[in-house]
Protein backbone atom coordinates (compact mmCIF):
# COMPACT_ATOMS: atom_id res chain seq x y z
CA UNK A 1 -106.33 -263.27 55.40
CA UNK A 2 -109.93 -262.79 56.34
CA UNK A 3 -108.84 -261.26 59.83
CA UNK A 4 -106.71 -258.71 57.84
CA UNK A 5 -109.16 -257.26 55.86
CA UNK A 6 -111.63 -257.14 58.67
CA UNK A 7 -109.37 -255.57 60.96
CA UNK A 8 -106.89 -253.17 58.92
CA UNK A 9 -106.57 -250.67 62.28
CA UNK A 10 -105.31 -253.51 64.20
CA UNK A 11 -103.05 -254.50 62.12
CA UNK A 12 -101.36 -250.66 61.62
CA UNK A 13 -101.28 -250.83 65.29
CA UNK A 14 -99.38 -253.89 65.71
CA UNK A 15 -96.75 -252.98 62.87
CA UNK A 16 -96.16 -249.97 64.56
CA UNK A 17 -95.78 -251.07 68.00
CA UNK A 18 -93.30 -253.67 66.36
CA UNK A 19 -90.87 -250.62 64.35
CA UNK A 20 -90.56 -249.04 67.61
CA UNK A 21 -89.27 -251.63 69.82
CA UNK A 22 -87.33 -252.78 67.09
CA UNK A 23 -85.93 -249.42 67.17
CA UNK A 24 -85.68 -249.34 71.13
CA UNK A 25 -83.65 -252.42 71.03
CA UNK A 26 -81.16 -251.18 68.61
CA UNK A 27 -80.67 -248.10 70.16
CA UNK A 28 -79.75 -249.92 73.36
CA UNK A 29 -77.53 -252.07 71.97
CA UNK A 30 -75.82 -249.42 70.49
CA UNK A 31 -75.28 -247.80 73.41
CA UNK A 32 -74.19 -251.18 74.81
CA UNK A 33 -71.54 -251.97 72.79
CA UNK A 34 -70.04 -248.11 73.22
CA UNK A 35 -70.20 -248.53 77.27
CA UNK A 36 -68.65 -251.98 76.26
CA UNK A 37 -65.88 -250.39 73.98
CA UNK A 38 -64.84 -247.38 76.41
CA UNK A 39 -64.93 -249.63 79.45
CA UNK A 40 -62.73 -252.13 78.05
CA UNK A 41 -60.65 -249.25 76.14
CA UNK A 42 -59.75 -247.40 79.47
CA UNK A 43 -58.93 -250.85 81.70
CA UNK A 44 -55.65 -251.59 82.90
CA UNK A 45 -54.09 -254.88 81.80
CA UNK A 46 -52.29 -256.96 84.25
CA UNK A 47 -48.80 -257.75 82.61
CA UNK A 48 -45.26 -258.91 84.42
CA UNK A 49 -42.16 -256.54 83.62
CA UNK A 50 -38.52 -256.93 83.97
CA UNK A 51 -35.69 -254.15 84.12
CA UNK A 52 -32.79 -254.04 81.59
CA UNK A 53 -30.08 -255.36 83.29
CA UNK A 54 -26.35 -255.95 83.15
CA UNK A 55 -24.87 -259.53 83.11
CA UNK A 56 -21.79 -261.51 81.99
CA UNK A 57 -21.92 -262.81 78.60
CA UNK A 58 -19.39 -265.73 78.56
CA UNK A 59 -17.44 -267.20 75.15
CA UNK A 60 -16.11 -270.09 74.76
CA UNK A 61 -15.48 -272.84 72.95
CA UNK A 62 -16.08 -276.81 74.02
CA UNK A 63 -13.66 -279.36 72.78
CA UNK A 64 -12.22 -282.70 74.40
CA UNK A 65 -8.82 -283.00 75.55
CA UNK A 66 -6.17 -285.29 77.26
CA UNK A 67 -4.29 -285.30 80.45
CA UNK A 68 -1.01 -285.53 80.55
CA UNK A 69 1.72 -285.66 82.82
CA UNK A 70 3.71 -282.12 83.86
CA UNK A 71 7.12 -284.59 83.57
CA UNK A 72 7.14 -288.19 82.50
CA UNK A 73 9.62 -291.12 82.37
CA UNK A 74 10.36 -294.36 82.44
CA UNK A 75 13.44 -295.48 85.10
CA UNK A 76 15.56 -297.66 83.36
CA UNK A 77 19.78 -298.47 84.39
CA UNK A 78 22.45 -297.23 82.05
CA UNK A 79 24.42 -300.65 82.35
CA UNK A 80 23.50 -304.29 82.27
CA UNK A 81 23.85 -305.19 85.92
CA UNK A 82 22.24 -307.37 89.05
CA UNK A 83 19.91 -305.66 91.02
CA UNK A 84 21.35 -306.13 94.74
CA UNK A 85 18.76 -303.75 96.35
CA UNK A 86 15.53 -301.95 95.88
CA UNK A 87 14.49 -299.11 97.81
CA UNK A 88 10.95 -298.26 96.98
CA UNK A 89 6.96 -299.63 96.36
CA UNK A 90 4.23 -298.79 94.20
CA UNK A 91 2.93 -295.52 94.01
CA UNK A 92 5.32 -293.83 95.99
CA UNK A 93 5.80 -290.08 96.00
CA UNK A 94 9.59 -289.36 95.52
CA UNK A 95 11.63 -286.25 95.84
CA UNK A 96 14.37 -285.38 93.14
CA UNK A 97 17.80 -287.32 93.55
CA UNK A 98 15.86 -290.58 95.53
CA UNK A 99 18.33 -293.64 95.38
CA UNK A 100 15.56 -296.24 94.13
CA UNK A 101 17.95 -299.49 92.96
CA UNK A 102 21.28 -300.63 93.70
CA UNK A 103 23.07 -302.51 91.36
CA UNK A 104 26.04 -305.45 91.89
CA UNK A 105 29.37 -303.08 92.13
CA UNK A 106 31.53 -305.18 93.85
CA UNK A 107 34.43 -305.20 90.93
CA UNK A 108 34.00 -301.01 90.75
CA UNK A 109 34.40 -300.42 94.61
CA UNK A 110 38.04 -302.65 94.49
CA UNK A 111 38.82 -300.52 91.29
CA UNK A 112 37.97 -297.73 92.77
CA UNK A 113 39.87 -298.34 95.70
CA UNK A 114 43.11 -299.07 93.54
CA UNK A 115 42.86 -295.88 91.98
CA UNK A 116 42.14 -293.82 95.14
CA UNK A 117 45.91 -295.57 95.96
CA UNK A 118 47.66 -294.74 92.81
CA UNK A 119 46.36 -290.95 93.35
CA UNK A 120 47.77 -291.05 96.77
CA UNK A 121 50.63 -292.39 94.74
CA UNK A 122 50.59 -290.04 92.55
CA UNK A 123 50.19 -286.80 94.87
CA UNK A 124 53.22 -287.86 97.08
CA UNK A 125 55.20 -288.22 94.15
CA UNK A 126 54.49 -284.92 92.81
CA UNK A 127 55.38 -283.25 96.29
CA UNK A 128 58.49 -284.99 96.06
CA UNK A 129 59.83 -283.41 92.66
CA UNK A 130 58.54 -280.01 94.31
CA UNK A 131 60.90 -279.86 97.13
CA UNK A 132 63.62 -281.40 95.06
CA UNK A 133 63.09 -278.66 92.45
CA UNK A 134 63.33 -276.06 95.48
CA UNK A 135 66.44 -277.52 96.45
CA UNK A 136 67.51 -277.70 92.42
CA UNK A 137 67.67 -281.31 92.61
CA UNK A 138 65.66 -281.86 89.73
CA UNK A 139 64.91 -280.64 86.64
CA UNK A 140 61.16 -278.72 85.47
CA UNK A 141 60.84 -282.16 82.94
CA UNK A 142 60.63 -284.37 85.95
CA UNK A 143 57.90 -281.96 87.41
CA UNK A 144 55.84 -281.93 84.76
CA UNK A 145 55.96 -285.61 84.21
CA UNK A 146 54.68 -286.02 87.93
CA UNK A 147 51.71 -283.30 87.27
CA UNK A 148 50.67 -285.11 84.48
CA UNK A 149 50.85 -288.80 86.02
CA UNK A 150 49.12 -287.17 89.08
CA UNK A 151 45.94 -285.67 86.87
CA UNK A 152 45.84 -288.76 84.97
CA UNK A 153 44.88 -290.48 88.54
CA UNK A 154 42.56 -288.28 89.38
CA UNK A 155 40.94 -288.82 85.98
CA UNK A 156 41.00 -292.39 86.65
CA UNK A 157 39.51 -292.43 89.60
CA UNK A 158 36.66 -289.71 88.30
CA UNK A 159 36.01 -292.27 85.64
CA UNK A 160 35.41 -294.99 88.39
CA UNK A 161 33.62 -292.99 90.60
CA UNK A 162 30.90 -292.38 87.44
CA UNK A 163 30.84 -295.79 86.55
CA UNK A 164 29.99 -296.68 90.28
CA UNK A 165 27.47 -294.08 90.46
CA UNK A 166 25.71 -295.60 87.28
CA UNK A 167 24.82 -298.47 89.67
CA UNK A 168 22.71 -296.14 91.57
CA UNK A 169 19.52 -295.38 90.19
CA UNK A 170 18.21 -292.29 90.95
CA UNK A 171 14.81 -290.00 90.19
CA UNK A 172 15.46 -287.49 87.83
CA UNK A 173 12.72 -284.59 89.63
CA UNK A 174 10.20 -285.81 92.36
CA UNK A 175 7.00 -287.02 91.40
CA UNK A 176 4.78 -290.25 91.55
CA UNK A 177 6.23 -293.82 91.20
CA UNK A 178 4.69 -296.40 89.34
CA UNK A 179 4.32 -300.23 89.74
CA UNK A 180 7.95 -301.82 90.74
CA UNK A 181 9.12 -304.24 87.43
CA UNK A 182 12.15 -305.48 89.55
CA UNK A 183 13.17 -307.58 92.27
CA UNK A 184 16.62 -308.32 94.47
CA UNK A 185 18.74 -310.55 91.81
CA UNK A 186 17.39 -309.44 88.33
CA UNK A 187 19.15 -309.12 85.94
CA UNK A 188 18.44 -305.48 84.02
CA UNK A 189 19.90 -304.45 80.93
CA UNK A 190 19.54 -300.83 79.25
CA UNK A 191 16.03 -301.66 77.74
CA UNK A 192 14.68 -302.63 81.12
CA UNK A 193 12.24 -300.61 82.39
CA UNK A 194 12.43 -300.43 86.26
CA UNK A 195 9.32 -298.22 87.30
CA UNK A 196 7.64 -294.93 85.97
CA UNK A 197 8.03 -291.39 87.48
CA UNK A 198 5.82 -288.98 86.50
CA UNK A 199 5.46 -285.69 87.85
CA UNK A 200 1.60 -284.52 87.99
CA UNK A 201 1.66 -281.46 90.88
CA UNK A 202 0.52 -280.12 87.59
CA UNK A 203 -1.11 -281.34 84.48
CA UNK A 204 -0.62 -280.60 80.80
CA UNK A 205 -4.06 -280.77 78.72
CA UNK A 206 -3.73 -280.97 75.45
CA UNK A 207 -6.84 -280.65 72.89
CA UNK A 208 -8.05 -279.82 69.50
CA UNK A 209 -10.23 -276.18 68.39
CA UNK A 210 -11.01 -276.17 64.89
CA UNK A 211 -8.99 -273.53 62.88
CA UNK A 212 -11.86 -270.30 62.55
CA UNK A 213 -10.69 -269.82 66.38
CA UNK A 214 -7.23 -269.00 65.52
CA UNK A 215 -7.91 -265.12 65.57
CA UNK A 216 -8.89 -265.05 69.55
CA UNK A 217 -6.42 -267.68 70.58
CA UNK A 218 -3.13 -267.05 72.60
CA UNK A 219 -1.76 -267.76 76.01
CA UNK A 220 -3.35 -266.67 79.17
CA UNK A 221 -6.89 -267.54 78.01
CA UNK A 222 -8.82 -269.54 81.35
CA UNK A 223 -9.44 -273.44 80.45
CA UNK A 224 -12.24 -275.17 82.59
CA UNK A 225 -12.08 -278.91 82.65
CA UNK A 226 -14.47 -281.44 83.97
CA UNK A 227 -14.07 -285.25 84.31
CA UNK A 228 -16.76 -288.25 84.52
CA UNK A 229 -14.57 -289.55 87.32
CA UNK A 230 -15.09 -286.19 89.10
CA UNK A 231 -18.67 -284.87 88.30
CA UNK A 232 -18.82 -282.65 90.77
CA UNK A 233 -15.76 -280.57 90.17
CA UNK A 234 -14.41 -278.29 87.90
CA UNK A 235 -10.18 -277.78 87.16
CA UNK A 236 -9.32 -274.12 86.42
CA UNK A 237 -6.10 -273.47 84.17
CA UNK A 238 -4.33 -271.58 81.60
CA UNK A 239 -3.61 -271.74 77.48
CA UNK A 240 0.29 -272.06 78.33
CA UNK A 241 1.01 -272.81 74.11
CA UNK A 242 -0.10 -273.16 71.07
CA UNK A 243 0.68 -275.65 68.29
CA UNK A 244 2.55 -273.78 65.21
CA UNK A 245 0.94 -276.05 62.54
CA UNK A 246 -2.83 -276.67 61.27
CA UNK A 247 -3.45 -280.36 60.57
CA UNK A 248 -4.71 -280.66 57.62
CA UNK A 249 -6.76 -283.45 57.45
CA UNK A 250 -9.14 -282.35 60.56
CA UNK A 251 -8.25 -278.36 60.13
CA UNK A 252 -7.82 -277.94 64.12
CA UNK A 253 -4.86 -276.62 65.84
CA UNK A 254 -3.61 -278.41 69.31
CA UNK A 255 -4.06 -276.46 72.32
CA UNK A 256 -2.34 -276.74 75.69
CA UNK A 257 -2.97 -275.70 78.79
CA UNK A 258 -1.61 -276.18 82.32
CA UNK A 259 -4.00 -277.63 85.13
CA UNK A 260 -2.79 -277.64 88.67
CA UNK A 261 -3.58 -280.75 90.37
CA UNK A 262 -1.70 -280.51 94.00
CA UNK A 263 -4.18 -283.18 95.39
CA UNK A 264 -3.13 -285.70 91.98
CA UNK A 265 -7.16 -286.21 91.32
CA UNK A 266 -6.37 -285.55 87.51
CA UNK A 267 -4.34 -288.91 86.35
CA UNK A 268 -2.51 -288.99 82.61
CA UNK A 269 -4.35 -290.34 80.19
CA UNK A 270 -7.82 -289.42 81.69
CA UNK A 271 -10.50 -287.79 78.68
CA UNK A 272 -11.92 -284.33 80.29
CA UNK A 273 -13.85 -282.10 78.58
CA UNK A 274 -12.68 -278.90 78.13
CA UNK A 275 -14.51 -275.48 78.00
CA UNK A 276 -11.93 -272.76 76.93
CA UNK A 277 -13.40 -269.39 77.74
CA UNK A 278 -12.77 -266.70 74.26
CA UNK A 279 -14.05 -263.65 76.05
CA UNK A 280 -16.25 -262.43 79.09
CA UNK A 281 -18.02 -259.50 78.52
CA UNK A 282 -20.41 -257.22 80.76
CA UNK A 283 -23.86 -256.26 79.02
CA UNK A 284 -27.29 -255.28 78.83
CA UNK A 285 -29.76 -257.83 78.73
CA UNK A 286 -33.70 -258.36 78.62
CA UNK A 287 -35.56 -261.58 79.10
CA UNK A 288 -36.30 -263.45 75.89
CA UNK A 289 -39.83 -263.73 76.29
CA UNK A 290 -40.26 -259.60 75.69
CA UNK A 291 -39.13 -260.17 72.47
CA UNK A 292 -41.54 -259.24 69.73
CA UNK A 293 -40.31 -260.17 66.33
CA UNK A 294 -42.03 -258.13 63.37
CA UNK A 295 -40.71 -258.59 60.12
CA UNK A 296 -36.92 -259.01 60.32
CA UNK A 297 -36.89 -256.58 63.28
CA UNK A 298 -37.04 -256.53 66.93
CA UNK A 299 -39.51 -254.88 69.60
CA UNK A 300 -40.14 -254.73 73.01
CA UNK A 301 -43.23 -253.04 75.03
CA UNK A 302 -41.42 -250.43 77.27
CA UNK A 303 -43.68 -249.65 80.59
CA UNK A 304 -43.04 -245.40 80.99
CA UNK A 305 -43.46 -243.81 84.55
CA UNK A 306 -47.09 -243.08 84.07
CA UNK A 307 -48.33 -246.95 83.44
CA UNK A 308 -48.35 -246.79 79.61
CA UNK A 309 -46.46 -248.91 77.39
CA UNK A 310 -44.16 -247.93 73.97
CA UNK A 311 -43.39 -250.05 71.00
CA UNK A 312 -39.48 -249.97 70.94
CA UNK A 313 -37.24 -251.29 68.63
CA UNK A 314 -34.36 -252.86 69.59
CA UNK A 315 -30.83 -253.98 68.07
CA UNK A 316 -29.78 -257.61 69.86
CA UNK A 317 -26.91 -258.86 69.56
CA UNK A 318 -25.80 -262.51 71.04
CA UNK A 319 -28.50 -264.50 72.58
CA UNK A 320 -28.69 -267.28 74.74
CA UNK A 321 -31.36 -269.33 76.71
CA UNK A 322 -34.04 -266.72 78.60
CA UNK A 323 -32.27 -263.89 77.41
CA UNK A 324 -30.69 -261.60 74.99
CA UNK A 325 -28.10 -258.95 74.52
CA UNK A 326 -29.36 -255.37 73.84
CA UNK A 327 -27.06 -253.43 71.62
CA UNK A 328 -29.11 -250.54 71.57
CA UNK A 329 -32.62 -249.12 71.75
CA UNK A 330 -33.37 -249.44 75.54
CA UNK A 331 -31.51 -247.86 78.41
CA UNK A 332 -30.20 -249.92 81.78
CA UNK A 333 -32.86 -250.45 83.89
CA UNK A 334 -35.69 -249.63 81.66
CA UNK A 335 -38.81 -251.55 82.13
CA UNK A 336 -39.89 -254.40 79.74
CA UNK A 337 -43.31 -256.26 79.32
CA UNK A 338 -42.16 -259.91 79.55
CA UNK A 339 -45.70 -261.83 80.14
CA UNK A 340 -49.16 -260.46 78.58
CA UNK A 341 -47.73 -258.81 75.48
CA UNK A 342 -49.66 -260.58 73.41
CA UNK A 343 -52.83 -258.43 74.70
CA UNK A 344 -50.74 -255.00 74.41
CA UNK A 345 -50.45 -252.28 72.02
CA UNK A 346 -48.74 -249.02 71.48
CA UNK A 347 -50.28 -246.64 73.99
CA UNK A 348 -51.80 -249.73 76.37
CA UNK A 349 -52.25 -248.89 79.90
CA UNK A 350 -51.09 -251.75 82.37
CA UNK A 351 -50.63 -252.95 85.75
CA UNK A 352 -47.77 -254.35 87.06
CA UNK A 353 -48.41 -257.54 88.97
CA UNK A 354 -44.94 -258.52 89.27
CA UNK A 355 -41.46 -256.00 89.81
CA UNK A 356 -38.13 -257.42 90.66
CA UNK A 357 -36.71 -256.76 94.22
CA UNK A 358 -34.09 -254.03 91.86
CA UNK A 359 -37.10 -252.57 90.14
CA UNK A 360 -38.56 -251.83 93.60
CA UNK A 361 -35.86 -250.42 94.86
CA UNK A 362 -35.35 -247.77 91.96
């Protein structure tokens, strides 16, 4: 206090010289912070951009279906006989009309035989009135007696003839043969199942879609299916029918479609899952990561030709993983901010540090 009052000039002098720098230093970082603000307001920032683009929007509809056989049935003999020969193995692949068993038909070869000899019978017979009748001999009655003894032979020996071919069993249409149930000497009744047959050159997959689908279903429509047995591969078909009832407990309608399977990989019975494609569409997309969500609307940064970037909003439509369907707002090959948007607003300039090779080329 005492050094105040005995030096008051000194003390002016140092309060003064104090206000001024204070004032120096103000000044200067005023002018700072405005280099600061129009540096930083005039600097490009680095961002990645993508083009609108075109791509197929695929869909469909998962469910899980069953395999089953294009033709299936069990062999079994129309008559209880002995089995006197068998003429096939497990797993065999079998064209239509294969003899596979032969039954006991000793006692229908000698009837057969008698009534080939009472046709002969018959037939020479029936010549016989003929020429007598040409000669007037014999009377019209007497022919037509012989005619009918003669087609009553024949029907005989037809009858035979069937009953002989019922102890050859045949296949039905080619296919696949299952395991053999009989041997040389068994005895096999009507209810005795021989073998299988079943015809897979193509397969019939049935499954399940839940009702809402019925508007977009109908034939034609492409089936993918994929098995655990086969991981690797994928079996292309067709919706060949649909059921004409709704269950009503589980609301789903049955589907089929038709898988060919020339190389027999898909086996009835299997589980495969089953992607049914509803529609395949071509349209524009943008990466999901440009996507600026604002309210309950969409935006995207737009890059123009001279390296600033618009707001834009845009209508999407379906979406999927990494991208989304533009509906409208943005032209084909327009150029979207996909990383750095965060930093970005309306009237931003930018750098591009990454174009695709299509970008480039435009």
């Amino acid at each position: 206090m005492n050094f105040l009052k005995n030096h008051p000039i000194l003390v002016f002098f140092f309060t003064v010289v104090l206000a001024v720098s204070a004032a120096v230093a103000n000044r200067i970082y005023i002018d700072a912070e405005s280099t600061d603000r129009s540096f930083y307001g005039a600097r490009e920032i680095l961002v990645v951009a993508e083009p609108v683009r075109m791509e197929e929007y695929i869909e469909q509809i998962e469910a899980i279906g069953t395999a089953r056989a294009n033709e299936s049935v069990n062999i079994i003999a129309k008559v209880t006989e002995t089995v006197s020969k068998v003429h096939f193995e497990d797993g065999m692949v079998v064209d239509k009309g294969r003899i596979l068993v032969e039954l006991s038909n000793a006692e229908e070869i000698a009837q057969l035989s008698e009534a080939q000899a009472n046709l002969d019978e018959a037939a020479l017979q029936y010549r016989r009135v003929q020429n007598l009748i040409s000669q007037n001999l014999a009377s019209q009655m007497e022919l037509d007696e012989e005619k009918a003894r003669h087609k009553t032979a024949a029907a005989r020996l037809d009858a035979i003839s069937a009953r002989l071919d019922d102890r050859l069993i045949r296949t039905p249409f080619a296919g696949v043969l299952g395991f053999r149930y009989v041997s040389p000497g068994t005895l096999v009744t009507t209810s005795t199942v021989i073998t299988t047959l079943d015809d897979i050159s193509s397969i019939k997959l049935d499954f399940t879609v839940p009702e809402i689908y019925l508007s977009v279903l109908h034939t034609g429509l492409e089936v993918f299916a994929r098995s655990d047995a086969f991981p690797d591969r994928k079996f292309k078909g067709e919706v060949s029918s649909i059921s004409s009832r709704v269950d009503p407990v589980t609301r789903s309608v049955v589907v089929r479609a038709i898988l060919p399977n020339k190389d027999r990989s898909i086996r009835p019975g299997m589980l495969l899952k089953v992607n049914l494609i509803r529609s395949r569409d071509q349209v524009k997309v943008v990466p999901e990561a440009s996507l600026v969500p604002i309210g309950d609307k969409q935006y995207v940064f737009r890059v123009n030709t001279d390296k600033q970037v618009d707001r834009v909003m845009v209508n999407i439509g379906r979406r999927r993983p990494g991208s989304a369907e533009i509906i409208s707002g943005l032209q084909l090959g327009a150029l979207v901010v996909t990383e750095g948007v965060i930093r970005l607003s309306p009237g931003s300039k930018v750098r591009l540090k990454k174009q695709s090779a299509e970008t480039e080329g435009n």
